[in-house]
C-alpha atoms as a PDB file:
ATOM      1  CA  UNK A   1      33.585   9.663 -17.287  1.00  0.00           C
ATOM      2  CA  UNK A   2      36.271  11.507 -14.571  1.00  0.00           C
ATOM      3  CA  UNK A   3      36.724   9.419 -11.430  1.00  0.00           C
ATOM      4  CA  UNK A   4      34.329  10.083  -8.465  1.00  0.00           C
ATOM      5  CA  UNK A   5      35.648  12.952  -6.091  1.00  0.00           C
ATOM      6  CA  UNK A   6      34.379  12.858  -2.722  1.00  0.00           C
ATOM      7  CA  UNK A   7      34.271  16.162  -0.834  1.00  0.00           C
ATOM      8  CA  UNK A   8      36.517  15.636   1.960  1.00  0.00           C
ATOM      9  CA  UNK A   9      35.629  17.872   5.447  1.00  0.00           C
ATOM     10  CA  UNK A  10      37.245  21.126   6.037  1.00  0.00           C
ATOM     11  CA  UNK A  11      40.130  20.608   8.675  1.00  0.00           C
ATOM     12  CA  UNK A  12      42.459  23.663   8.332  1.00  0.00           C
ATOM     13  CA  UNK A  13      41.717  27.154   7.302  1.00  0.00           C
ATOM     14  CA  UNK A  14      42.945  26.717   3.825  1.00  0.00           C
ATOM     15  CA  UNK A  15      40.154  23.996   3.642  1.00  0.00           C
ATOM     16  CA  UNK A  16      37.636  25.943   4.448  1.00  0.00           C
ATOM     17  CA  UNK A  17      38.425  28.787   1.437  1.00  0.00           C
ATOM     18  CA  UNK A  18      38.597  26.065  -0.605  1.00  0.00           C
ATOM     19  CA  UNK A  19      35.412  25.054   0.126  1.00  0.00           C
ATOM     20  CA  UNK A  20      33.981  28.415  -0.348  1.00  0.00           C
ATOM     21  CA  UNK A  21      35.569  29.132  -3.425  1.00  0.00           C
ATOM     22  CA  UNK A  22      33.606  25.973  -4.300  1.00  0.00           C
ATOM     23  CA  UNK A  23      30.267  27.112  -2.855  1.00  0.00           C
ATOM     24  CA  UNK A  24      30.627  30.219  -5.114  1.00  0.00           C
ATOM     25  CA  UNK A  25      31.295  28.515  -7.875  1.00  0.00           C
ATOM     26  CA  UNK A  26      28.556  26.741  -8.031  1.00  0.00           C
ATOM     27  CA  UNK A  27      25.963  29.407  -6.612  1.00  0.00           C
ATOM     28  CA  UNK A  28      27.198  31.023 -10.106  1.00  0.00           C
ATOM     29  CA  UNK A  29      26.754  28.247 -12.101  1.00  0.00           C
ATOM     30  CA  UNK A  30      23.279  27.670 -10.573  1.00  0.00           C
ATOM     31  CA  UNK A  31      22.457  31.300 -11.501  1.00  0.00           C
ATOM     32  CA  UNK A  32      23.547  31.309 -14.709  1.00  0.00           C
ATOM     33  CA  UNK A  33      21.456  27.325 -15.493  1.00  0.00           C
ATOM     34  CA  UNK A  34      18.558  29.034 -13.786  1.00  0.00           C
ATOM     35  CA  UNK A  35      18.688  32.124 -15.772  1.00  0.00           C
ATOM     36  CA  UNK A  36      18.958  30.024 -19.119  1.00  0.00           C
ATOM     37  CA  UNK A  37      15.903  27.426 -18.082  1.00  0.00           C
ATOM     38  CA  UNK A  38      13.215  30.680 -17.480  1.00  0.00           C
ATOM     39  CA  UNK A  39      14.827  32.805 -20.301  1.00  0.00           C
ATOM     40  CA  UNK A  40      14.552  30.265 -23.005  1.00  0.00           C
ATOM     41  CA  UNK A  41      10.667  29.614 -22.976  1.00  0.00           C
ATOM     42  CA  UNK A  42       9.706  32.955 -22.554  1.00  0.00           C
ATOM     43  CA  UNK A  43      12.702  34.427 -25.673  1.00  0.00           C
ATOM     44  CA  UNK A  44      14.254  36.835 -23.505  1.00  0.00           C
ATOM     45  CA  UNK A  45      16.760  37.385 -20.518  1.00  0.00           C
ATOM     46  CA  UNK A  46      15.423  37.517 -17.132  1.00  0.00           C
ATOM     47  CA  UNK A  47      17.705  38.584 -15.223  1.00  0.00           C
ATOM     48  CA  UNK A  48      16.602  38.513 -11.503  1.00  0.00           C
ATOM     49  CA  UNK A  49      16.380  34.979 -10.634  1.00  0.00           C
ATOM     50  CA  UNK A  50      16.230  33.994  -6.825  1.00  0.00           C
ATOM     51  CA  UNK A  51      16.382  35.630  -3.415  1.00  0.00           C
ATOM     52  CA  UNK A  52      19.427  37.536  -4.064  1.00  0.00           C
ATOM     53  CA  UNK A  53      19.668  40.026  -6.965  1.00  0.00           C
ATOM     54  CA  UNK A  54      23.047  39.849  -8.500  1.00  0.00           C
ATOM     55  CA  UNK A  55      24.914  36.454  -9.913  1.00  0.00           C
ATOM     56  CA  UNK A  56      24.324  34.319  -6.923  1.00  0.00           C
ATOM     57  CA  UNK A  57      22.150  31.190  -5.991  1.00  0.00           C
ATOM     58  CA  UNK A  58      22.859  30.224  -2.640  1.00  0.00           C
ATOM     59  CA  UNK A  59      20.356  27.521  -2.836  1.00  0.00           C
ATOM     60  CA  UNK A  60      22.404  25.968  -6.013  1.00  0.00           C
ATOM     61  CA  UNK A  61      25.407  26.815  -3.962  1.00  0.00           C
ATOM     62  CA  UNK A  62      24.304  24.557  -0.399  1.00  0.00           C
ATOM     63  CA  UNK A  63      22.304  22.311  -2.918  1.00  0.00           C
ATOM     64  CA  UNK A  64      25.631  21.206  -4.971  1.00  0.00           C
ATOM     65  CA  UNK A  65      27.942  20.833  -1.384  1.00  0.00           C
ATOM     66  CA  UNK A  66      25.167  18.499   0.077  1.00  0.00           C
ATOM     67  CA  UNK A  67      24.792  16.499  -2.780  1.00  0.00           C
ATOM     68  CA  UNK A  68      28.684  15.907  -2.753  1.00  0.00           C
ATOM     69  CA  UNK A  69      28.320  15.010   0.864  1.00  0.00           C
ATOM     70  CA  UNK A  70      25.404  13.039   0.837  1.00  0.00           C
ATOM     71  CA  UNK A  71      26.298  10.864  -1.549  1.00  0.00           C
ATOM     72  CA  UNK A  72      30.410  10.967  -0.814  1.00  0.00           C
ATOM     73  CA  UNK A  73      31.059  12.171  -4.062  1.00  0.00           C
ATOM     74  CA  UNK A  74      28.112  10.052  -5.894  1.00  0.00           C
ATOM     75  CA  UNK A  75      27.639   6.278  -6.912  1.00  0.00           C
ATOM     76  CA  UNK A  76      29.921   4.537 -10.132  1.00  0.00           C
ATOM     77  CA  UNK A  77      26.554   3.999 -11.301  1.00  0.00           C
ATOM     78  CA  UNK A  78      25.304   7.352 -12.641  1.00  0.00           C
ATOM     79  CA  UNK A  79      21.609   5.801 -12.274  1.00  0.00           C
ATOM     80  CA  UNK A  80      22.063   5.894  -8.668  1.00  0.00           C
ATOM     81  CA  UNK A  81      23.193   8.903  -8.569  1.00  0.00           C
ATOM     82  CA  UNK A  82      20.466  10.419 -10.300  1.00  0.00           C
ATOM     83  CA  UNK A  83      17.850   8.377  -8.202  1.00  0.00           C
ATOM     84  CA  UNK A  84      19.401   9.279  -4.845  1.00  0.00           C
ATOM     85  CA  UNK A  85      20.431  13.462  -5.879  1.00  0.00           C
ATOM     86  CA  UNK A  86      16.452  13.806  -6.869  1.00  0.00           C
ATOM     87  CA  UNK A  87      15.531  12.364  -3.989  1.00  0.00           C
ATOM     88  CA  UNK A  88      18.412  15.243  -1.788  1.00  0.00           C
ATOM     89  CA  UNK A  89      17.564  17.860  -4.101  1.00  0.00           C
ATOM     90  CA  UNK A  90      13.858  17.725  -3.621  1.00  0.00           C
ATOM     91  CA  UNK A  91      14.045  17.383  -0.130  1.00  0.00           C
ATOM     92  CA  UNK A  92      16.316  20.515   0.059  1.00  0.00           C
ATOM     93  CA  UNK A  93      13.831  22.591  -2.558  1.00  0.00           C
ATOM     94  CA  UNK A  94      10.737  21.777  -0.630  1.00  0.00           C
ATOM     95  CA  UNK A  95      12.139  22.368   2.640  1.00  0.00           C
ATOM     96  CA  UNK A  96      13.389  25.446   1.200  1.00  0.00           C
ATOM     97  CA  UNK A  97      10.125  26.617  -0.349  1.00  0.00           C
ATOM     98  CA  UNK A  98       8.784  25.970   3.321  1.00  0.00           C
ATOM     99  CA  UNK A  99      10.794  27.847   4.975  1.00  0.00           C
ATOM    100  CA  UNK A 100      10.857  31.027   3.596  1.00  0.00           C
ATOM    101  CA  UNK A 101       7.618  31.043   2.994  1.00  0.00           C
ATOM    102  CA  UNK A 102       7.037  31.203   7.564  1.00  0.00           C
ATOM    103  CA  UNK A 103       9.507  33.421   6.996  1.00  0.00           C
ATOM    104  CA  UNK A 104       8.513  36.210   4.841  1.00  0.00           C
ATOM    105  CA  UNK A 105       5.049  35.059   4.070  1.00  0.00           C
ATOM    106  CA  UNK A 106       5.878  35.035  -0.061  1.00  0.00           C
ATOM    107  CA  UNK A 107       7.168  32.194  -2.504  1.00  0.00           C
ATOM    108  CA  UNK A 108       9.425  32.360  -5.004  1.00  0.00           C
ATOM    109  CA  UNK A 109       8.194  29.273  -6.996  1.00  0.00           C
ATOM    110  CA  UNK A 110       4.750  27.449  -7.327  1.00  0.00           C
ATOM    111  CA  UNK A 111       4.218  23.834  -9.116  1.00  0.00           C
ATOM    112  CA  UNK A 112       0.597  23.917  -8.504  1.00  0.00           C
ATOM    113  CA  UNK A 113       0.064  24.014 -12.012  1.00  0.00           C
ATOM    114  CA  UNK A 114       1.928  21.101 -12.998  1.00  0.00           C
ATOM    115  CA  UNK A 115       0.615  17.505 -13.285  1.00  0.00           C
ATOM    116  CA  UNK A 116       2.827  15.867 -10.706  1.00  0.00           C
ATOM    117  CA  UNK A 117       3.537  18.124  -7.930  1.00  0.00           C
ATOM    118  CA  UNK A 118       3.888  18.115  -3.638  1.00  0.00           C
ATOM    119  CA  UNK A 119       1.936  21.271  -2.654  1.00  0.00           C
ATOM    120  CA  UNK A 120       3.158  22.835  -5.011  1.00  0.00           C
ATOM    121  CA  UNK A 121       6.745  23.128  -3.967  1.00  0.00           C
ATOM    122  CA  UNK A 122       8.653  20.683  -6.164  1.00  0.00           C
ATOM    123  CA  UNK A 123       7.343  18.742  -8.847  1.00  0.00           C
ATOM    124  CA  UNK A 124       8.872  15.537 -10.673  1.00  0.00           C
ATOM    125  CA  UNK A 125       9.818  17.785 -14.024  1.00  0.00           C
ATOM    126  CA  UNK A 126      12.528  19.784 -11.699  1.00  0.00           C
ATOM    127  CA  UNK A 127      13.399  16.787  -9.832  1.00  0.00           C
ATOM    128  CA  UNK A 128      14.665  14.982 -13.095  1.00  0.00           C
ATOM    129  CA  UNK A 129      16.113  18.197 -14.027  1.00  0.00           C
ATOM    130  CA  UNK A 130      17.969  17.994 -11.163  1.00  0.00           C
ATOM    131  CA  UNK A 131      19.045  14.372 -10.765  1.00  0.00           C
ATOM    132  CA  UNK A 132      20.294  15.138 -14.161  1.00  0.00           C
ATOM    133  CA  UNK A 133      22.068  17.973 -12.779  1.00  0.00           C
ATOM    134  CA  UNK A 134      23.716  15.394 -10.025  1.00  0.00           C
ATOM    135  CA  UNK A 135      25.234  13.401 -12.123  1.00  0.00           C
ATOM    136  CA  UNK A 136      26.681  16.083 -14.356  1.00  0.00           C
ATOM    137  CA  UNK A 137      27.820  17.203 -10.925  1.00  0.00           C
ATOM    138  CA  UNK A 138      29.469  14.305  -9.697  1.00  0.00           C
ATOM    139  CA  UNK A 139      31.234  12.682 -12.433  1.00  0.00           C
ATOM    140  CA  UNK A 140      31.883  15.520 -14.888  1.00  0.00           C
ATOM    141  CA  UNK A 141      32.221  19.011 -12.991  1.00  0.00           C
ATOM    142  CA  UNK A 142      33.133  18.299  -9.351  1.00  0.00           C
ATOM    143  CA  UNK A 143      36.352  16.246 -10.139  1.00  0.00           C
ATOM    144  CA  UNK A 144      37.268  18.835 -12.787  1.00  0.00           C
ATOM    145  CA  UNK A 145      36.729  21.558 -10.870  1.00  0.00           C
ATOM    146  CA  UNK A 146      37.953  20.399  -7.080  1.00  0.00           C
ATOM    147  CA  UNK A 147      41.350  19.746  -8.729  1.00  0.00           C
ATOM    148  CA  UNK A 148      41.388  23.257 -10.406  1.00  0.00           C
ATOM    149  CA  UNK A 149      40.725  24.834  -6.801  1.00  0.00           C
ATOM    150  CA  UNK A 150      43.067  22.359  -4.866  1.00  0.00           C
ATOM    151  CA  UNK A 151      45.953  23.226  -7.791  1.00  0.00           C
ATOM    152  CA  UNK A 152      45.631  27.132  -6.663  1.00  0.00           C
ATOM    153  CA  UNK A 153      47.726  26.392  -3.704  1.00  0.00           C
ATOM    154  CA  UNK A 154      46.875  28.396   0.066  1.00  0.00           C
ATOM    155  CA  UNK A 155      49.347  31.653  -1.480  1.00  0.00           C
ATOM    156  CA  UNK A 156      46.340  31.785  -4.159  1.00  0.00           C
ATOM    157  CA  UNK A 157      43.105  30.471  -2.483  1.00  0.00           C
ATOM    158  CA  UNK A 158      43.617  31.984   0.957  1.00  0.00           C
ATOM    159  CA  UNK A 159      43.084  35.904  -0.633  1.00  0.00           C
ATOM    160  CA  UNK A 160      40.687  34.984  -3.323  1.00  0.00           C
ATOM    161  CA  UNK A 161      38.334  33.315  -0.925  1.00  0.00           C
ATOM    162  CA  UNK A 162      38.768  36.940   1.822  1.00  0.00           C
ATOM    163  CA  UNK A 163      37.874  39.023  -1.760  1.00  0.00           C
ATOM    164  CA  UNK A 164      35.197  36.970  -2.873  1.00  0.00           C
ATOM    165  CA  UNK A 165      33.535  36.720   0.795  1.00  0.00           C
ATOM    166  CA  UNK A 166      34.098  40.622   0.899  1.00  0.00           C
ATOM    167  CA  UNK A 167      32.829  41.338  -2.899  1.00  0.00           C
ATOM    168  CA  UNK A 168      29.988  38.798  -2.377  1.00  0.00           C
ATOM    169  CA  UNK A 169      29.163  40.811   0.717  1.00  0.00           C
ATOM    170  CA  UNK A 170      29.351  43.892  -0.558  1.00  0.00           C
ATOM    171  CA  UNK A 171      27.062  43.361  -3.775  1.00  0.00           C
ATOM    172  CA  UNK A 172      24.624  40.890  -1.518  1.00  0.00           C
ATOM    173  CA  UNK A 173      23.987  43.817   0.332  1.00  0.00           C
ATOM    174  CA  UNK A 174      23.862  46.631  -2.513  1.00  0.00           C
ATOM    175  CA  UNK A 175      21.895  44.518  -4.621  1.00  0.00           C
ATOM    176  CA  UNK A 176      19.442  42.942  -2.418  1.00  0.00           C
ATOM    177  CA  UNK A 177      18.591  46.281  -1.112  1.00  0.00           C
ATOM    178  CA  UNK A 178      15.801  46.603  -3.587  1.00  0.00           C
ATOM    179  CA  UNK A 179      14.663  43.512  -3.473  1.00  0.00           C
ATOM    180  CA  UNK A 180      14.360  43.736   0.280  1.00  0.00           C
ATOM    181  CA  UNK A 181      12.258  46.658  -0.124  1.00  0.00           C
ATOM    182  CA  UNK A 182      10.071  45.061  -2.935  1.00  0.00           C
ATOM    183  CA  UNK A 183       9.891  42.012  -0.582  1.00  0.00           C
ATOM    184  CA  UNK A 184       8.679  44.337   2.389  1.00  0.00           C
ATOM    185  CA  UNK A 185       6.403  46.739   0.272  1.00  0.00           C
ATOM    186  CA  UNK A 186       4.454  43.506  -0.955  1.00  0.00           C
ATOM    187  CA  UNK A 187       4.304  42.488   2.169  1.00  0.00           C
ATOM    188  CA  UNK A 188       2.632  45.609   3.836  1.00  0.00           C
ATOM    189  CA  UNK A 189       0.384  45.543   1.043  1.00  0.00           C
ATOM    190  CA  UNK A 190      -0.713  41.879   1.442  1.00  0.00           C
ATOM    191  CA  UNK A 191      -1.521  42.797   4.900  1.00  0.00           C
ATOM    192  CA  UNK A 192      -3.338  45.878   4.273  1.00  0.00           C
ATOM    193  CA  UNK A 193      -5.400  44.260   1.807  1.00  0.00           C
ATOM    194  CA  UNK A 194      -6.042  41.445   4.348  1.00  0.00           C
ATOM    195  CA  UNK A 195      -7.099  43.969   6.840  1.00  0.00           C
ATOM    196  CA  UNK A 196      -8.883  46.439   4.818  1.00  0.00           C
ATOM    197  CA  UNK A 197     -11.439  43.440   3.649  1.00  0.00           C
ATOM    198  CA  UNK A 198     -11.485  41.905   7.021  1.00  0.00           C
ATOM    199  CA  UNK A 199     -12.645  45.096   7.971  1.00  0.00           C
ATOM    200  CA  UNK A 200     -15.436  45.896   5.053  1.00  0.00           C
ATOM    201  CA  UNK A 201     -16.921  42.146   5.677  1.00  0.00           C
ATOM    202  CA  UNK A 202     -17.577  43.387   9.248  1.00  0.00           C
ATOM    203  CA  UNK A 203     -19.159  46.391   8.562  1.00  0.00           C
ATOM    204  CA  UNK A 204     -21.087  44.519   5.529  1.00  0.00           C
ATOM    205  CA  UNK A 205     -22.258  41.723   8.621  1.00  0.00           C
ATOM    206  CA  UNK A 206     -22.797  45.082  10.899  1.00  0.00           C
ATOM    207  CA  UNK A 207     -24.725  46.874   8.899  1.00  0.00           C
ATOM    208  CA  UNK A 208     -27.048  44.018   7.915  1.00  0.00           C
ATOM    209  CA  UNK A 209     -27.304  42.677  11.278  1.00  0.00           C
ATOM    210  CA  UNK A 210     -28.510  46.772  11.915  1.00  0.00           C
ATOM    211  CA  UNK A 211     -31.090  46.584   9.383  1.00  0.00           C
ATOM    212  CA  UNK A 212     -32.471  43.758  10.256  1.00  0.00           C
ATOM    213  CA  UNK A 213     -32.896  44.699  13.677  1.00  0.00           C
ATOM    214  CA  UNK A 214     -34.771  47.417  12.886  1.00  0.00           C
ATOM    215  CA  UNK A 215     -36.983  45.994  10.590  1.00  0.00           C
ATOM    216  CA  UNK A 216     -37.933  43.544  13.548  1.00  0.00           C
ATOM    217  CA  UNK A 217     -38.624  46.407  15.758  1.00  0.00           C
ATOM    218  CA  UNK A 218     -40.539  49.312  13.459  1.00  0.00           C
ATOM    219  CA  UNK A 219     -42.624  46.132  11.571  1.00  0.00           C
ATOM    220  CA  UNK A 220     -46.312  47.047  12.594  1.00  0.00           C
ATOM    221  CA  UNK A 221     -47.935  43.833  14.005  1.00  0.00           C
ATOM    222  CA  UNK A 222     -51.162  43.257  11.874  1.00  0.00           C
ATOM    223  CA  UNK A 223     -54.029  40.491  13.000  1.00  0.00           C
ATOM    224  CA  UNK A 224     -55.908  38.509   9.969  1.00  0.00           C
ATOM    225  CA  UNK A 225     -59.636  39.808   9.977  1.00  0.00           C
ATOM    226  CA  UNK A 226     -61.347  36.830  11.118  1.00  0.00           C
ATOM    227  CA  UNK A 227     -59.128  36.728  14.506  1.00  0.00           C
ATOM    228  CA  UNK A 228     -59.576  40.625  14.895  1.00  0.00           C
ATOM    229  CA  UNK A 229     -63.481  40.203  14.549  1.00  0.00           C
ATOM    230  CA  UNK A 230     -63.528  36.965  16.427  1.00  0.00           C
ATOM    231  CA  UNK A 231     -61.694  38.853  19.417  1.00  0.00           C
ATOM    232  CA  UNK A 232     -64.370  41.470  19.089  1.00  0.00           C
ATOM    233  CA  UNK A 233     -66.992  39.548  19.603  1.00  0.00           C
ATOM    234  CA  UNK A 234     -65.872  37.653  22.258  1.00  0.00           C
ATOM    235  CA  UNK A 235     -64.842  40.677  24.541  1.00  0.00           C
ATOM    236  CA  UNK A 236     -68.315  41.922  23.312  1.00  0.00           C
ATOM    237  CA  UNK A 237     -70.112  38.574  24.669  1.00  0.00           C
ATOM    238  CA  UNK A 238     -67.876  38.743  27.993  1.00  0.00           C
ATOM    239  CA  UNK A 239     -68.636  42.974  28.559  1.00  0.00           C
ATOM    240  CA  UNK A 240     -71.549  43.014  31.227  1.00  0.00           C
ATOM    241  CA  UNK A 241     -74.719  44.859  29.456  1.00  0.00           C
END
């Protein structure tokens, strides 16, 4: 295996486009491992895959850079490093999954149906997936690729990191605008729904609450025959002659 490369902190602006060009990088590379794992079962490309539309995962992207920090690059043993970037990963995928979902009220993935899961929001087939993932990361890719992106010099990283940020900007937005509208038409509709049945169980409660009332009040009051003919004859024994 490469040596270990720990991520060192962004001092100077060159660092700092450096680092981005590595955030894209992997964002794409989590796109493209994300398309392939839900394309492959189901025999056919599915292309929209997280909560941008276009080639980006930001959650791959943030997932990969706090991995590299977290664990300074990762262990010599590649065990630890697959115990210890589950453990990061998950945490970062549930808290994830929690978050957007106060946020817009939706999820974009649900483990409830798998054996060994936390509420659904990560689940321990993913988790090895991704502490898999880690230690590809840190002992194959990241030294590989750091050194590529370090060798472009400031003349060449400086300007490809302003594009990229611009292009990335530019198709986040175009993009996304569908998916923003999709995101807010469900939404409206989940609401609606909400309130439209909130509103039929009322009038459902209403209506028999109504009924009943008036069966209460129009019900004719009827008196067994011995108590009616016992009442007759004693106001008939009490009436003066």
């Amino acid at each position: 295996m490469s040596t270990l490369q720990a991520l060192p902190l962004p001092v100077s602006f060159e660092d700092w486009c450096e680092l981005f060009l590595l955030y894209i990088a992997y964002s794409t590379l989590g796109w493209c491992g994300e398309m392939l794992y839900c394309s492959i079962p189901k025999g056919k490309l599915c292309e929209k895959r997280g909560f941008l539309n276009g080639f980006l995962c930001p959650i791959y992207g943030h997932g990969a850079l706090l991995v590299l920090y977290a664990l300074h690059g990762g262990f010599q043993n590649p065990f630890l490093t697959f115990f210890f970037g589950a453990i990061v990963t998950s945490i970062l995928e549930y808290f994830t999954s929690w978050l957007m979902e106060k946020l817009f009220h939706m999820r974009w993935w649900d483990y409830s149906h798998y054996k060994f899961q936390i509420n659904g929001r990560v689940c321990l087939l993913n988790s090895t997936c991704f502490g898999l993932a880690c230690v590809l990361l840190c002992h194959l890719v990241q030294p590989w690729l750091w050194a590529r992106v370090t060798g472009l010099g400031a003349a060449v990283s400086v300007p490809l990191a302003s594009i990229s940020s611009q292009s990335v900007s530019r198709c986040t937005v175009v993009f996304s605008l569908s998916r923003w509208r999709e995101m807010l038409t469900r939404l409206l509709t989940r609401r609606s729904t909400r309130l439209t049945s909130l509103i039929i169980s009322q009038q459902s409660r209403w209506s028999h609450s109504l009924s009943s009332l008036r069966s209460m009040t129009c019900r004719p009051v009827r008196m067994p025959a011995r108590g009616l003919r016992a009442s007759w004859a004693t106001s008939a024994a009490s009436s003066p002659v």
